[in-house]
Protein backbone atom coordinates (compact mmCIF):
# COMPACT_ATOMS: atom_id res chain seq x y z
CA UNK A 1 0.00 0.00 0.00
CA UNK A 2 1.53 3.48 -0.67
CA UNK A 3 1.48 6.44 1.48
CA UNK A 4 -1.14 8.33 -0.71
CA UNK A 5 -3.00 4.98 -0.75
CA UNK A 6 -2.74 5.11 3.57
CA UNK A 7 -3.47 8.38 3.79
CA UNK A 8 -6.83 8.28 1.56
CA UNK A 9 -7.87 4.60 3.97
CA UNK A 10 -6.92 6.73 7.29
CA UNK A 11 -6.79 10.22 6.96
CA UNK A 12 -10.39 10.46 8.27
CA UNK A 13 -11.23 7.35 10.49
CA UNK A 14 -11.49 8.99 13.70
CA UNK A 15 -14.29 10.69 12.85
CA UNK A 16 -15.71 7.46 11.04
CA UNK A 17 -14.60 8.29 7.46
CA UNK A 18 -12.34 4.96 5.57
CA UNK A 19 -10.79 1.72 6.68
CA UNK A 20 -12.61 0.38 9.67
CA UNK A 21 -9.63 -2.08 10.40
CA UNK A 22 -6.08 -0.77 11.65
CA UNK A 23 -3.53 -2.06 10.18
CA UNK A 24 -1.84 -5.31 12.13
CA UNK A 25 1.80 -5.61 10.91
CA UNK A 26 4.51 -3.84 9.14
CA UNK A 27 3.54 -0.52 10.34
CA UNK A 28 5.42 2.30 7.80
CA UNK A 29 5.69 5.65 9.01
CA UNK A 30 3.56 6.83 6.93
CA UNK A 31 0.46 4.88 8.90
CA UNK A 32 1.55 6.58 11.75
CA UNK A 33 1.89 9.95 10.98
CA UNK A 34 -1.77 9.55 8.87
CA UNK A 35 -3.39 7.71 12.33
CA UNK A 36 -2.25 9.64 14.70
CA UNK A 37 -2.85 12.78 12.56
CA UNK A 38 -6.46 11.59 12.49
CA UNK A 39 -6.79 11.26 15.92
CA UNK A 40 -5.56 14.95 16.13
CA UNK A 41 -9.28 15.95 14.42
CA UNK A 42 -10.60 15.14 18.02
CA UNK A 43 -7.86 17.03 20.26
CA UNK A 44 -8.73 20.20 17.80
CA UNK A 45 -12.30 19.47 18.26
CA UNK A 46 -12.64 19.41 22.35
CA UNK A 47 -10.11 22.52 22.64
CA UNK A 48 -12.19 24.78 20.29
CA UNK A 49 -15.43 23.46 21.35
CA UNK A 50 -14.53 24.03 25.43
CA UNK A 51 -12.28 26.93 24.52
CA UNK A 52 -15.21 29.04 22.60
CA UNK A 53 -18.57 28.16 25.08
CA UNK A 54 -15.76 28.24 28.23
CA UNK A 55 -15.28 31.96 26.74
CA UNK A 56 -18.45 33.17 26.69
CA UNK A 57 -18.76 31.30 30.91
CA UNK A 58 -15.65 32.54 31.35
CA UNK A 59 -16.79 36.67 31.14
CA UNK A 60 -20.04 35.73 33.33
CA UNK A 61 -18.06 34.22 36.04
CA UNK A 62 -15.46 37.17 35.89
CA UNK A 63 -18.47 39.72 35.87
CA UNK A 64 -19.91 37.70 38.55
CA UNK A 65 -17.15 37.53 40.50
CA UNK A 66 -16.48 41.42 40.31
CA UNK A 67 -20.09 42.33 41.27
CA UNK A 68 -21.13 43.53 44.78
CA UNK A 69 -24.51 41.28 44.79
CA UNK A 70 -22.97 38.66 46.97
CA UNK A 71 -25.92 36.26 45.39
CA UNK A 72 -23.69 36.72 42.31
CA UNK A 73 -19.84 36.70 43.40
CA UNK A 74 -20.58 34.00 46.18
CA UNK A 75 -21.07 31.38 42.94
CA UNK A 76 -18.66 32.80 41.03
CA UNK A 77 -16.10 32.57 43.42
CA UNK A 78 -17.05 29.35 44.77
CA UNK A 79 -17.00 27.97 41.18
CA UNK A 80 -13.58 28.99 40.51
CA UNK A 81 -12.31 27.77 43.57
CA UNK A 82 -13.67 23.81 42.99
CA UNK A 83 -12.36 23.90 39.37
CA UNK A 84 -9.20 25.46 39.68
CA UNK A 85 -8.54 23.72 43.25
CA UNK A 86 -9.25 20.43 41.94
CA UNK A 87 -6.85 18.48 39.02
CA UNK A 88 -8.37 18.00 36.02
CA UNK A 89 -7.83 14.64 36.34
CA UNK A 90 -10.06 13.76 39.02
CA UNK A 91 -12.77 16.56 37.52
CA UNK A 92 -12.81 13.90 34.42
CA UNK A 93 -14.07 10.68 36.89
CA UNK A 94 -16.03 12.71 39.24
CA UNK A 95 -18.20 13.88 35.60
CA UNK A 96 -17.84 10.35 33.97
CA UNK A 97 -19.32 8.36 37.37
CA UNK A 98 -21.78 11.68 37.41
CA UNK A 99 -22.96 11.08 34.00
CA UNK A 100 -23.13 7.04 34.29
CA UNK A 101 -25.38 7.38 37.65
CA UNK A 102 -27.60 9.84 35.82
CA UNK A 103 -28.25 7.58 32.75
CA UNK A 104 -30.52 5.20 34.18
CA UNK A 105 -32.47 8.32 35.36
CA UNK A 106 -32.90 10.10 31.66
CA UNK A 107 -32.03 9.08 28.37
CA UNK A 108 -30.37 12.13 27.94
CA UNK A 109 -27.39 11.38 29.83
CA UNK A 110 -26.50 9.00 27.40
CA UNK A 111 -24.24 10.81 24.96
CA UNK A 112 -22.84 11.91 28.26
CA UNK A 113 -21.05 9.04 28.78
CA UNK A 114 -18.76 9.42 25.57
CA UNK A 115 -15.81 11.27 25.33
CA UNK A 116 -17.31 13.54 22.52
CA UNK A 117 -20.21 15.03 24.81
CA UNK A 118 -19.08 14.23 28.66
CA UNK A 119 -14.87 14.82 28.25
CA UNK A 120 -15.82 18.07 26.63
CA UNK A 121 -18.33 19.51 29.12
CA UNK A 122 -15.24 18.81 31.74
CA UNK A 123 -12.92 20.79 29.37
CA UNK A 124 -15.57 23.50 29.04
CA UNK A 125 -15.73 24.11 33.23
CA UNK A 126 -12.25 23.70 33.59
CA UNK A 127 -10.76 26.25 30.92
CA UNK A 128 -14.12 28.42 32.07
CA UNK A 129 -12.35 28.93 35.27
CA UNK A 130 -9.27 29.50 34.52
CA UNK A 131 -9.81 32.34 32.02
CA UNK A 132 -12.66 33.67 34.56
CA UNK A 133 -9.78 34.53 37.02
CA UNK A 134 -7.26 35.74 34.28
CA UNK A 135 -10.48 38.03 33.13
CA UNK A 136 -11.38 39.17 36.79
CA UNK A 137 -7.75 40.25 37.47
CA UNK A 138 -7.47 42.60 34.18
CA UNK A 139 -11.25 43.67 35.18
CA UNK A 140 -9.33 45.48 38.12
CA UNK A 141 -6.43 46.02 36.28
CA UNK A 142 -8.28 48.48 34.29
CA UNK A 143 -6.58 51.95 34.74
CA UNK A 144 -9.31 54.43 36.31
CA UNK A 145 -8.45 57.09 34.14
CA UNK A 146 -10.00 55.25 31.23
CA UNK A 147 -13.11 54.74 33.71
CA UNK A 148 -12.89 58.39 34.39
CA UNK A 149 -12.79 59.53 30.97
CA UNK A 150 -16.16 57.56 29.74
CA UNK A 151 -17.76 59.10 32.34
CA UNK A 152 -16.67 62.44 31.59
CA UNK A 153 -18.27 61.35 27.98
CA UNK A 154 -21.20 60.30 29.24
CA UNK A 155 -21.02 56.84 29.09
CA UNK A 156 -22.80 54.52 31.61
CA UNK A 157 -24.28 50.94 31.90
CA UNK A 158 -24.28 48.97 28.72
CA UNK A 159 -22.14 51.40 26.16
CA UNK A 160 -19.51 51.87 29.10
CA UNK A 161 -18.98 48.14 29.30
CA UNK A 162 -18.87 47.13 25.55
CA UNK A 163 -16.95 50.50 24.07
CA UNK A 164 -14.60 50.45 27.20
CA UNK A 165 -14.59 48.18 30.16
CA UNK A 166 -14.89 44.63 27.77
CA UNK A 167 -12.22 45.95 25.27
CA UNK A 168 -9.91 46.88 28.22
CA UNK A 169 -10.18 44.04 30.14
CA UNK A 170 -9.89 41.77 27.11
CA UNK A 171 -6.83 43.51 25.70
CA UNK A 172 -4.92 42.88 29.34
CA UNK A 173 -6.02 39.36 29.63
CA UNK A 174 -5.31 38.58 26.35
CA UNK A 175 -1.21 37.30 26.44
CA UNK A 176 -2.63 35.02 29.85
CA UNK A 177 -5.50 33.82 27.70
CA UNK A 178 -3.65 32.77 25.24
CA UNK A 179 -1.36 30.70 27.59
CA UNK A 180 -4.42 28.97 29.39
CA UNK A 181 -5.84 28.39 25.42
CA UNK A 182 -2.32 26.52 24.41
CA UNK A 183 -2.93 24.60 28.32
CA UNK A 184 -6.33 23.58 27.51
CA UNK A 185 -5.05 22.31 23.95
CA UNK A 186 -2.56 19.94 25.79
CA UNK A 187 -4.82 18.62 28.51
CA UNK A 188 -6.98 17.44 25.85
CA UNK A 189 -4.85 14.34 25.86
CA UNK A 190 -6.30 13.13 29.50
CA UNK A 191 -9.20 12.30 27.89
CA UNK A 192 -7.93 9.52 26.84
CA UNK A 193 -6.95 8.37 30.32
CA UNK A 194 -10.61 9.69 31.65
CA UNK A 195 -12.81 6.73 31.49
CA UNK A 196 -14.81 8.48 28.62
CA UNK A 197 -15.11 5.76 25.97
CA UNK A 198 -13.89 6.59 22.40
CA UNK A 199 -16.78 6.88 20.15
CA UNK A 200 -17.14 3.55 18.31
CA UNK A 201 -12.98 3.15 19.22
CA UNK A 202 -12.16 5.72 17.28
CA UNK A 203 -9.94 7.67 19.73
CA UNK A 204 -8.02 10.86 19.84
CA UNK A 205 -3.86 10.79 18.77
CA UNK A 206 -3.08 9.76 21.98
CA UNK A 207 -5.19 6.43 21.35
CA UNK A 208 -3.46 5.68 18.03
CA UNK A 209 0.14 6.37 19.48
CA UNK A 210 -0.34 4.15 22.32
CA UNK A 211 -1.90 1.90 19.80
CA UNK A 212 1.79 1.78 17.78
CA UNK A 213 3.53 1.94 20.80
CA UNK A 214 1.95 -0.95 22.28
CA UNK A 215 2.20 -3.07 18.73
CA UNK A 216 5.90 -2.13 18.26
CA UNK A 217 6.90 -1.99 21.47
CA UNK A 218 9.12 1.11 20.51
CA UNK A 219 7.28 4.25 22.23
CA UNK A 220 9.99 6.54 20.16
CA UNK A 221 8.44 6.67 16.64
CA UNK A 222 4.48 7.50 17.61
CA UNK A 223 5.04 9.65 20.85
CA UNK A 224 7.17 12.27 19.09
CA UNK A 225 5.07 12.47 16.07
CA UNK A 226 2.36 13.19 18.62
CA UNK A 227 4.78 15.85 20.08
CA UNK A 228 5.30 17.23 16.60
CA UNK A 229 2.17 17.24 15.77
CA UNK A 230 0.92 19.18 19.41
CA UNK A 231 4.05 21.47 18.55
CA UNK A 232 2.99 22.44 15.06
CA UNK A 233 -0.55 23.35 16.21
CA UNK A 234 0.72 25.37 18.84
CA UNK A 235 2.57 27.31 17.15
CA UNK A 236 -0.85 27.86 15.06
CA UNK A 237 -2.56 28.60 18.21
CA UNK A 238 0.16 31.51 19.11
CA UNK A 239 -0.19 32.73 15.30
CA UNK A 240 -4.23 33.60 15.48
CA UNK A 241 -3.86 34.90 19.17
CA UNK A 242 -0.95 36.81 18.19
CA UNK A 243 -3.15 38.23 15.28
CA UNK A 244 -6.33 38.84 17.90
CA UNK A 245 -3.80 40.76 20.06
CA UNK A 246 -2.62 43.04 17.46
CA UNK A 247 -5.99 43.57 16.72
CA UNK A 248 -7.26 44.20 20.39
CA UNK A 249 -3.93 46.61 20.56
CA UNK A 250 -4.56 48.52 17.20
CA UNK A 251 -5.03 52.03 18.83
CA UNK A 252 -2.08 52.02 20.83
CA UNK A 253 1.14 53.94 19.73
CA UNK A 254 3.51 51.60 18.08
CA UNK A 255 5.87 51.46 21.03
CA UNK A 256 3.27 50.75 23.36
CA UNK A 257 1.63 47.86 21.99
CA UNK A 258 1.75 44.15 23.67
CA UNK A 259 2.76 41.90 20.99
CA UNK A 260 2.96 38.13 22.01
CA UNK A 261 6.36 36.21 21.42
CA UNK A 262 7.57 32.95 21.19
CA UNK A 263 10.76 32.62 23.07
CA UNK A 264 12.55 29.68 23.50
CA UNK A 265 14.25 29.38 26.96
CA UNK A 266 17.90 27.16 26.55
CA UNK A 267 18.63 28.25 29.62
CA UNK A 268 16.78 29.36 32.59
């Protein structure tokens, strides 16, 4: 079989799409890269999925937490606290033993139990809490001259938050935010130590390297294309973030702007 041949069977079988059967013997490189690449699909598919709804949570729970209402900061505090106090880890079998004792109870805990529905719900609480405390800090971070000058224009409630307060706070939280978006893309590879089943065993790339690595018994082919591959779509990740920031940081003097940059520490 050639490589164009293995990449048209496997290029899409994670998400169902090809050869049902993996391959047995005389694994090439090329199967590997292809697999595990597939796999990949579902990594990219539980960070942007958990990273975009754990967004939108994210600026609740740092509004919430900034309010005076203590019926509103008393949650939002206490919801950061369990998710960031707890490992991730644990947060996956706490929601996958949830989930199962809930099935019996409605059918709608069902797709629960997968990895696709359940390990991504965990993702979206997790990454929600995180980025609600990077969002609360630059909420105070906001310098009260720019609070003082919308007020000298006028501006209150509503139009004070989205022309000034939102842009601010997003524009200082943005370099952490990226950081806690390249996190979330890594932990994405617990789920496959979670308990959440693969959907019909078609697993993320950590379930196809450990597939080769088992079969070959040499973990030093798959697990570095699975670095290589995590590295690569970093480096993507830092790209659009980087562009976002410029964006956020368009009205600021040259000198002054916040540009993120990839340095490489050899030593420390």
């Amino acid at each position: 079989m050639s490589c164009l041949e293995t990449i048209a069977d496997y290029a899409l079988r994670s998400v169902g799409i090809g050869e049902r059967l993996l391959p047995r013997e005389d694994f090439t490189l090329c199967q590997q890269f292809t697999l595990i690449g597939s796999g990949l699909i579902w990594n990219v598919y539980f960070a942007v999925v958990a990273l975009g709804a754990g967004f939108l949570l994210a600026n609740a729970v740092a509004l919430g937490k900034a309010a005076r209402a203590r019926v509103l900061r008393k949650p939002s505090e206490w919801f950061i606290f369990v998710f960031r106090g707890s490992p991730l880890f644990i947060q996956f079998f706490f929601a996958y033993f949830l989930f199962l004792s809930l099935k019996p109870v409605a059918p709608v805990f069902d797709a629960f139990t997968s990895a696709w529905a359940g390990a991504t719900i965990v993702l979206f609480l997790n990454t929600a809490a995180y980025s609600g405390e990077i969002f609360y800090g630059a909420l105070r971070a906001i310098p009260k001259g720019e609070l003082e000058a919308a007020d000298a224009y006028g501006l209150s409630g509503w139009p004070r938050f989205r022309r000034v307060v939102w842009p601010t706070m997003l524009r200082l939280a943005w370099p952490a935010y990226t950081n806690e978006a390249i996190f979330l893309f890594h932990a994405t590879t617990l789920v496959y130590f979670s308990g959440f089943p693969a959907w019909q065993q078609r697993g993320d790339a950590l379930y196809y390297a450990n597939y080769f690595a088992d079969k070959t018994f040499n973990p030093f082919v798959p697990y570095p294309i699975l670095a290589g591959y995590f590295i690569l779509l970093t480096l993507c990740i830092i790209a659009l973030f980087g562009a976002i920031n410029a964006r956020l940081n368009r009205h600021l003097p040259r000198e002054a702007r916040r540009g993120l940059r990839l340095r490489l520490n050899v030593i420390r």
